[in-house]
N, C-alpha and C. Protein backbone atom coordinates (compact mmCIF):
# COMPACT_ATOMS: atom_id res chain seq x y z
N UNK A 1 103.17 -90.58 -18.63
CA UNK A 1 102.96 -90.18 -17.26
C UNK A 1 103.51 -88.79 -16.99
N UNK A 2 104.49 -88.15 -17.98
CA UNK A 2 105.26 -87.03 -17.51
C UNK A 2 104.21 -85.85 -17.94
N UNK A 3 103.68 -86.30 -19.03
CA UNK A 3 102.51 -84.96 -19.57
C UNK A 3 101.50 -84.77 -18.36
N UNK A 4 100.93 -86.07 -17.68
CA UNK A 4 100.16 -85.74 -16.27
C UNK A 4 100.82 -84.84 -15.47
N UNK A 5 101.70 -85.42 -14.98
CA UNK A 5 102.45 -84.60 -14.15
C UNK A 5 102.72 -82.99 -14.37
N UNK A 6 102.92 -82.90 -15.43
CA UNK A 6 102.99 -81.00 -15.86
C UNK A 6 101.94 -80.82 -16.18
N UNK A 7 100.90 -81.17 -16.16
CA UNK A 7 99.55 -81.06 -16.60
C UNK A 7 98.84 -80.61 -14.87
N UNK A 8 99.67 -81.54 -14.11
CA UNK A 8 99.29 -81.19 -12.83
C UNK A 8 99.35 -80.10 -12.09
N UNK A 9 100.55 -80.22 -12.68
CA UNK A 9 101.33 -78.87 -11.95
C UNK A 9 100.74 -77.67 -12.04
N UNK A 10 100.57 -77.81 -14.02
CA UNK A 10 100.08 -76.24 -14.31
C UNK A 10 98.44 -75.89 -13.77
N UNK A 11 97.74 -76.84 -13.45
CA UNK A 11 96.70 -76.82 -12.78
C UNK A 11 96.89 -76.09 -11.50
N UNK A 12 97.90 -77.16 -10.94
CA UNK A 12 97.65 -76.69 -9.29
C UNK A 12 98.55 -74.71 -9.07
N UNK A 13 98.82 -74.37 -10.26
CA UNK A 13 99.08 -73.57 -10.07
C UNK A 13 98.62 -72.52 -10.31
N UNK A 14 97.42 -72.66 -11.28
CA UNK A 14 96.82 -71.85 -11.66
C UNK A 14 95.57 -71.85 -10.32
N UNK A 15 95.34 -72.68 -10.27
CA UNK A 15 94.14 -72.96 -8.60
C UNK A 15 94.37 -72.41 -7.61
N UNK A 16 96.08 -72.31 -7.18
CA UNK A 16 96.81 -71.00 -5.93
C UNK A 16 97.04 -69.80 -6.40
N UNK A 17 96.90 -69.41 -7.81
CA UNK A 17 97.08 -68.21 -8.08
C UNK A 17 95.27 -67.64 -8.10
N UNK A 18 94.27 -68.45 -8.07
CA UNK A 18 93.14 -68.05 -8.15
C UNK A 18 92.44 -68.03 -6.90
N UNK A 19 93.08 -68.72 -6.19
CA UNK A 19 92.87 -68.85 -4.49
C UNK A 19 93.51 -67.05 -3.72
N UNK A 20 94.66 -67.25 -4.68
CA UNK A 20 95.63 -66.06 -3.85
C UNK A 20 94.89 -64.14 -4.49
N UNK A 21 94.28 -64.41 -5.41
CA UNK A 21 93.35 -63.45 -6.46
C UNK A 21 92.13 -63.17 -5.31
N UNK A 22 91.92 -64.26 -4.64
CA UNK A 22 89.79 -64.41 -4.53
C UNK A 22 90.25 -63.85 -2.99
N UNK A 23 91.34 -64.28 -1.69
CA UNK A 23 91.78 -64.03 -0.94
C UNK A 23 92.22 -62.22 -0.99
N UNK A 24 92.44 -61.94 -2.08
CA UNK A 24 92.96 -60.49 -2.15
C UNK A 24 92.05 -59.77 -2.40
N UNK A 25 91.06 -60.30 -3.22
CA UNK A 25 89.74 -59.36 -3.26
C UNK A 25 88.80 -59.50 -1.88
N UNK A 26 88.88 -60.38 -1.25
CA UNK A 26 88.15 -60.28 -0.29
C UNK A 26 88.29 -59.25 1.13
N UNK A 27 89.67 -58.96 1.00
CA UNK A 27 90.85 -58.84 2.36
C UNK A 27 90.37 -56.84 1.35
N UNK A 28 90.45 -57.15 0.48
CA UNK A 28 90.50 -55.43 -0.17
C UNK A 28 89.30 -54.86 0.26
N UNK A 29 88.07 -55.72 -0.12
CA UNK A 29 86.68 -55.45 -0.13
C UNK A 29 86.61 -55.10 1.55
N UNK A 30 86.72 -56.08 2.49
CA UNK A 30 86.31 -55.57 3.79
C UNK A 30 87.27 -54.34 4.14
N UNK A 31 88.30 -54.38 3.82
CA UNK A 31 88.85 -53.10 4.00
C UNK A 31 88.67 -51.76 3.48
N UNK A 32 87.90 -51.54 2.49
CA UNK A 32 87.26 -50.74 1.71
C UNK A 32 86.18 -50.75 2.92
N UNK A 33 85.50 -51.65 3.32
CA UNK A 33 83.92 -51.35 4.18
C UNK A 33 84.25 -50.57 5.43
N UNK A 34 85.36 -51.10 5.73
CA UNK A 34 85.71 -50.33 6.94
C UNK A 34 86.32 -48.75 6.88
N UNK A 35 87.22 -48.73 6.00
CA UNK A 35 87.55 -47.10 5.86
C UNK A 35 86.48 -46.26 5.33
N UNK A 36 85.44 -47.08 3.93
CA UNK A 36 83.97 -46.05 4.22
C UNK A 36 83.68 -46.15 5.16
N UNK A 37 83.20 -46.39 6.14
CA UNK A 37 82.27 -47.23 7.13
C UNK A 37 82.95 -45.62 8.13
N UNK A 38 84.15 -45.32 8.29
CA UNK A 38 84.51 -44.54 9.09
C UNK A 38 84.71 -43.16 8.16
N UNK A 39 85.15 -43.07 6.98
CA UNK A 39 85.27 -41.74 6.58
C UNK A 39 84.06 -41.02 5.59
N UNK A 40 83.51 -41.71 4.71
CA UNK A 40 82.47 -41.56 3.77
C UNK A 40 81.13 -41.58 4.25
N UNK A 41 80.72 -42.46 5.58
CA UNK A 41 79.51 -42.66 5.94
C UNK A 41 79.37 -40.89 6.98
N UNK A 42 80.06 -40.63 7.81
CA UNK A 42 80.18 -39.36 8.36
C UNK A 42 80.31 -38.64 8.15
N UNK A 43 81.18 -38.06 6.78
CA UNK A 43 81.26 -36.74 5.97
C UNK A 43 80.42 -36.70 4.88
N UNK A 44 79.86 -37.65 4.45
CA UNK A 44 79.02 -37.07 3.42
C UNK A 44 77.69 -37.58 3.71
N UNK A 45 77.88 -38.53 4.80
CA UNK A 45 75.92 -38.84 4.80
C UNK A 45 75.93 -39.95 3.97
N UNK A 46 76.47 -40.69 3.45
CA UNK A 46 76.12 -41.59 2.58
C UNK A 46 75.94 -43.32 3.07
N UNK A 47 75.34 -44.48 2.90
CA UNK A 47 75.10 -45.52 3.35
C UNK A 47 76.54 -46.34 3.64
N UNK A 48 76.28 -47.40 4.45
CA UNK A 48 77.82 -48.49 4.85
C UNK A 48 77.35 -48.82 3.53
N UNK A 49 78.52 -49.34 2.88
CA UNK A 49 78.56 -50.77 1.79
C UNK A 49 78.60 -52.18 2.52
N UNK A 50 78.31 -52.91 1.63
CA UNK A 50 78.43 -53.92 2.55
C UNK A 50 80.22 -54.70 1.43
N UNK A 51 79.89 -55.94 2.14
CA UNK A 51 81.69 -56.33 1.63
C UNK A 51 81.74 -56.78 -0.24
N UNK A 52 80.33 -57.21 -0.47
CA UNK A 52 80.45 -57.61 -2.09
C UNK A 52 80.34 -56.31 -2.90
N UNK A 53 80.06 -55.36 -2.32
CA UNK A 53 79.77 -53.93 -2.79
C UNK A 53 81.41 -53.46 -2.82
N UNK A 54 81.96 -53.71 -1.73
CA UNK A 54 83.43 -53.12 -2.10
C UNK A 54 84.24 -53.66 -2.90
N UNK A 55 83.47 -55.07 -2.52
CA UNK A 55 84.40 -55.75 -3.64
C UNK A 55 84.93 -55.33 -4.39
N UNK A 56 83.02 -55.05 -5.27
CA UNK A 56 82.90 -55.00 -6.44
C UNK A 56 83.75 -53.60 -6.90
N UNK A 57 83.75 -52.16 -6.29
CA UNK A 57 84.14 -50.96 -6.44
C UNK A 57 85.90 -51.46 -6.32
N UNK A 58 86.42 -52.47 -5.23
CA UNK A 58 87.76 -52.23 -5.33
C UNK A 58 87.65 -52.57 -6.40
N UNK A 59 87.40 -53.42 -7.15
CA UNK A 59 88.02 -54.26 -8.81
C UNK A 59 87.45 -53.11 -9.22
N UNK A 60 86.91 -52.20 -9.93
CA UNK A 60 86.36 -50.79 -11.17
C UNK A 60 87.55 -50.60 -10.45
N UNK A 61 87.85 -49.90 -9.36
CA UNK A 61 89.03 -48.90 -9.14
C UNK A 61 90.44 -49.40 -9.51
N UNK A 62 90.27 -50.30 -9.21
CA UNK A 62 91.85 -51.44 -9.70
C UNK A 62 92.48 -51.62 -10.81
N UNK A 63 90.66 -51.99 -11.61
CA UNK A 63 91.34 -52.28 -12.91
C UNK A 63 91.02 -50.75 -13.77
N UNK A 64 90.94 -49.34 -13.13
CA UNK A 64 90.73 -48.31 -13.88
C UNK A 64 92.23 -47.91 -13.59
N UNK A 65 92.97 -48.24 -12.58
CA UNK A 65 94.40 -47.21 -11.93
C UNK A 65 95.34 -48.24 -11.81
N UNK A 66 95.09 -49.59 -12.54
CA UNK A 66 96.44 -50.46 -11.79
C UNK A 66 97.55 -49.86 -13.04
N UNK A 67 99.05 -49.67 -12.58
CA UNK A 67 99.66 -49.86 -13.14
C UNK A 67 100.76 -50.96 -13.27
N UNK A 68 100.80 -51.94 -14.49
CA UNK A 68 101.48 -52.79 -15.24
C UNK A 68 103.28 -52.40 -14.69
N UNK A 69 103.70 -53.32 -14.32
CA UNK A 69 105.00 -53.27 -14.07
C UNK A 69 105.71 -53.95 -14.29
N UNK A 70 106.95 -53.79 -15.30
CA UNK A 70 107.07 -54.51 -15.87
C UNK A 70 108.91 -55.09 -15.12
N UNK A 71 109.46 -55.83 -15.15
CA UNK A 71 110.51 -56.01 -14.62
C UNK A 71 111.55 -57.37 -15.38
N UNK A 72 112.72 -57.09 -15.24
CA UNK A 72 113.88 -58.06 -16.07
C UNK A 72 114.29 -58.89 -15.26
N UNK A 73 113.20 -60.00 -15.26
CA UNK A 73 113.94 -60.83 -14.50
C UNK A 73 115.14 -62.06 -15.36
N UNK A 74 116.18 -61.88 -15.09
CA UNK A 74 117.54 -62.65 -15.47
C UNK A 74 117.55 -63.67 -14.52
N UNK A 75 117.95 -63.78 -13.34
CA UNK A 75 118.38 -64.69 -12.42
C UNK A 75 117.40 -66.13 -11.98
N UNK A 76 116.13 -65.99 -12.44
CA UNK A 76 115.28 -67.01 -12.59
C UNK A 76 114.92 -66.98 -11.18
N UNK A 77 114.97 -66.16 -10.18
CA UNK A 77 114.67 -66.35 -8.89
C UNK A 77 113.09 -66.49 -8.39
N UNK A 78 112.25 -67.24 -7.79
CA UNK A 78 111.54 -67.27 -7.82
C UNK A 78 110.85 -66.42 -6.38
N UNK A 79 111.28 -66.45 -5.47
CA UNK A 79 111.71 -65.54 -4.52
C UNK A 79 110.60 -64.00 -4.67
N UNK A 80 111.22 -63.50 -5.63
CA UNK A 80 110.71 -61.91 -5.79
C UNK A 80 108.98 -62.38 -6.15
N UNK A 81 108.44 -63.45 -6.60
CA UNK A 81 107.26 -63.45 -6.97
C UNK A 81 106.81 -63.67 -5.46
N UNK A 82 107.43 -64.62 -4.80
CA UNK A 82 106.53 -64.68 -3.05
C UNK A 82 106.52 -63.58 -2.75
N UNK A 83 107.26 -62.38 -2.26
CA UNK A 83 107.87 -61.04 -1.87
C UNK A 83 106.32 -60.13 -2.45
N UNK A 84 106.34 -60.27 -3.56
CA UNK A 84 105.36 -59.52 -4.03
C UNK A 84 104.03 -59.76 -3.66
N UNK A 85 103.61 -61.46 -3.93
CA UNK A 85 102.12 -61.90 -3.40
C UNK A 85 102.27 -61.53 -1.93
N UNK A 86 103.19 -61.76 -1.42
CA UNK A 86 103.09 -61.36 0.39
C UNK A 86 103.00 -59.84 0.51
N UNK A 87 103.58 -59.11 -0.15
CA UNK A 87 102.96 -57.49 -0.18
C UNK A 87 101.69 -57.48 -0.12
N UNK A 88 101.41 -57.76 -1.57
CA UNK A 88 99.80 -57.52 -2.26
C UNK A 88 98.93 -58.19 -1.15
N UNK A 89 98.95 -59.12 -0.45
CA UNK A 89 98.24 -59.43 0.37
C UNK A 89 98.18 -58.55 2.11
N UNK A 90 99.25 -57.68 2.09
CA UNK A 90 99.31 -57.38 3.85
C UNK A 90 99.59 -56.05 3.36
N UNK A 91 99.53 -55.44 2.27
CA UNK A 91 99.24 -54.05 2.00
C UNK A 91 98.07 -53.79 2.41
N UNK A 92 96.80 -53.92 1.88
CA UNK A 92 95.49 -53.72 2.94
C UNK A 92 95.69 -53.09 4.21
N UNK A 93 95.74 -54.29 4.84
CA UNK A 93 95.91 -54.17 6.11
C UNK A 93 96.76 -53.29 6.85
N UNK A 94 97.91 -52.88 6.13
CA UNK A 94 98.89 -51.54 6.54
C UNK A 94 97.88 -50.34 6.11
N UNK A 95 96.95 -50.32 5.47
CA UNK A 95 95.97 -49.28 4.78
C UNK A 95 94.80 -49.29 5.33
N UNK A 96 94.45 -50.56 6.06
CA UNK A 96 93.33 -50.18 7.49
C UNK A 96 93.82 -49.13 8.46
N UNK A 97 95.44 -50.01 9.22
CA UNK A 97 95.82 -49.49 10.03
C UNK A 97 96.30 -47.94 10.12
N UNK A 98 96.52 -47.48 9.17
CA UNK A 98 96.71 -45.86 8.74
C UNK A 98 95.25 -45.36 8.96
N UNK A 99 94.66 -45.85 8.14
CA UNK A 99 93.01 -45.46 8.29
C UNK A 99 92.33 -45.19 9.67
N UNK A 100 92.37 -46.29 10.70
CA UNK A 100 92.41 -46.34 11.86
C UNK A 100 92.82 -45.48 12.77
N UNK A 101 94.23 -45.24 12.45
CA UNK A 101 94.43 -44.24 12.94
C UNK A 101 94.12 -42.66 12.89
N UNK A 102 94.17 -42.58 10.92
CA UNK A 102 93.34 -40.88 11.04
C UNK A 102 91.80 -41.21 11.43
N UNK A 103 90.99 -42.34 11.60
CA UNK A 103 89.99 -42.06 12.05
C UNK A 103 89.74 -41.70 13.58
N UNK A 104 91.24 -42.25 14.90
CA UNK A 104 91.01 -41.67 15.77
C UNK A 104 90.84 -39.82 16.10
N UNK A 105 91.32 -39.77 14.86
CA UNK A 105 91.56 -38.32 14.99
C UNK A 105 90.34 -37.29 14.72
N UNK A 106 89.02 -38.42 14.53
CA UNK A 106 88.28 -37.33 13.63
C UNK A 106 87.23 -37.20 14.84
């Protein structure tokens, strides 16, 4: 019964880390539509994307510029991994809101 059980686990964890992946590409993609949508569609003339289109461009850009970071974790804290998914997820959105704003300006 104990192999189920970690069998479970490692499932259900891999399922919130693929939930928390599909949630981040989505939240990236519309945010990508919206800062073209205001800076790229007006200065250069070029079409809106729509949101699977940014998607698709955030992941090329992501996986052409991400950099790997690597860190020592000793203390076993699990802590710094929430800290981080809660960044990666509400970074966007601090990167609309900048956006937003130089777009009042234009």
């Amino acid at each position: 019964m104990e192999v189920l059980a970690i069998a479970a686990i490692v499932l259900g964890g891999i399922m919130a880390i693929a939930v928390i992946i599909t949630i981040s590409a989505i939240i990236n993609g519309w945010v990508l539509t919206k800062l073209w949508h205001w800076f790229a569609v007006p200065i250069f003339g070029l079409d809106d994307l729509t949101v699977v289109q940014a998607i698709g461009i955030a992941l090329v850009v992501g996986f052409l510029t991400h950099q790997k970071k690597i860190t020592n974790k000793k203390d076993g804290n699990d802590e710094t991994d929430w800290v981080v998914t809660t960044i990666n997820l509400l970074s966007p959105f601090i990167v609309l809101l900048i956006g937003y704003i130089v777009h009042l300006f234009m």
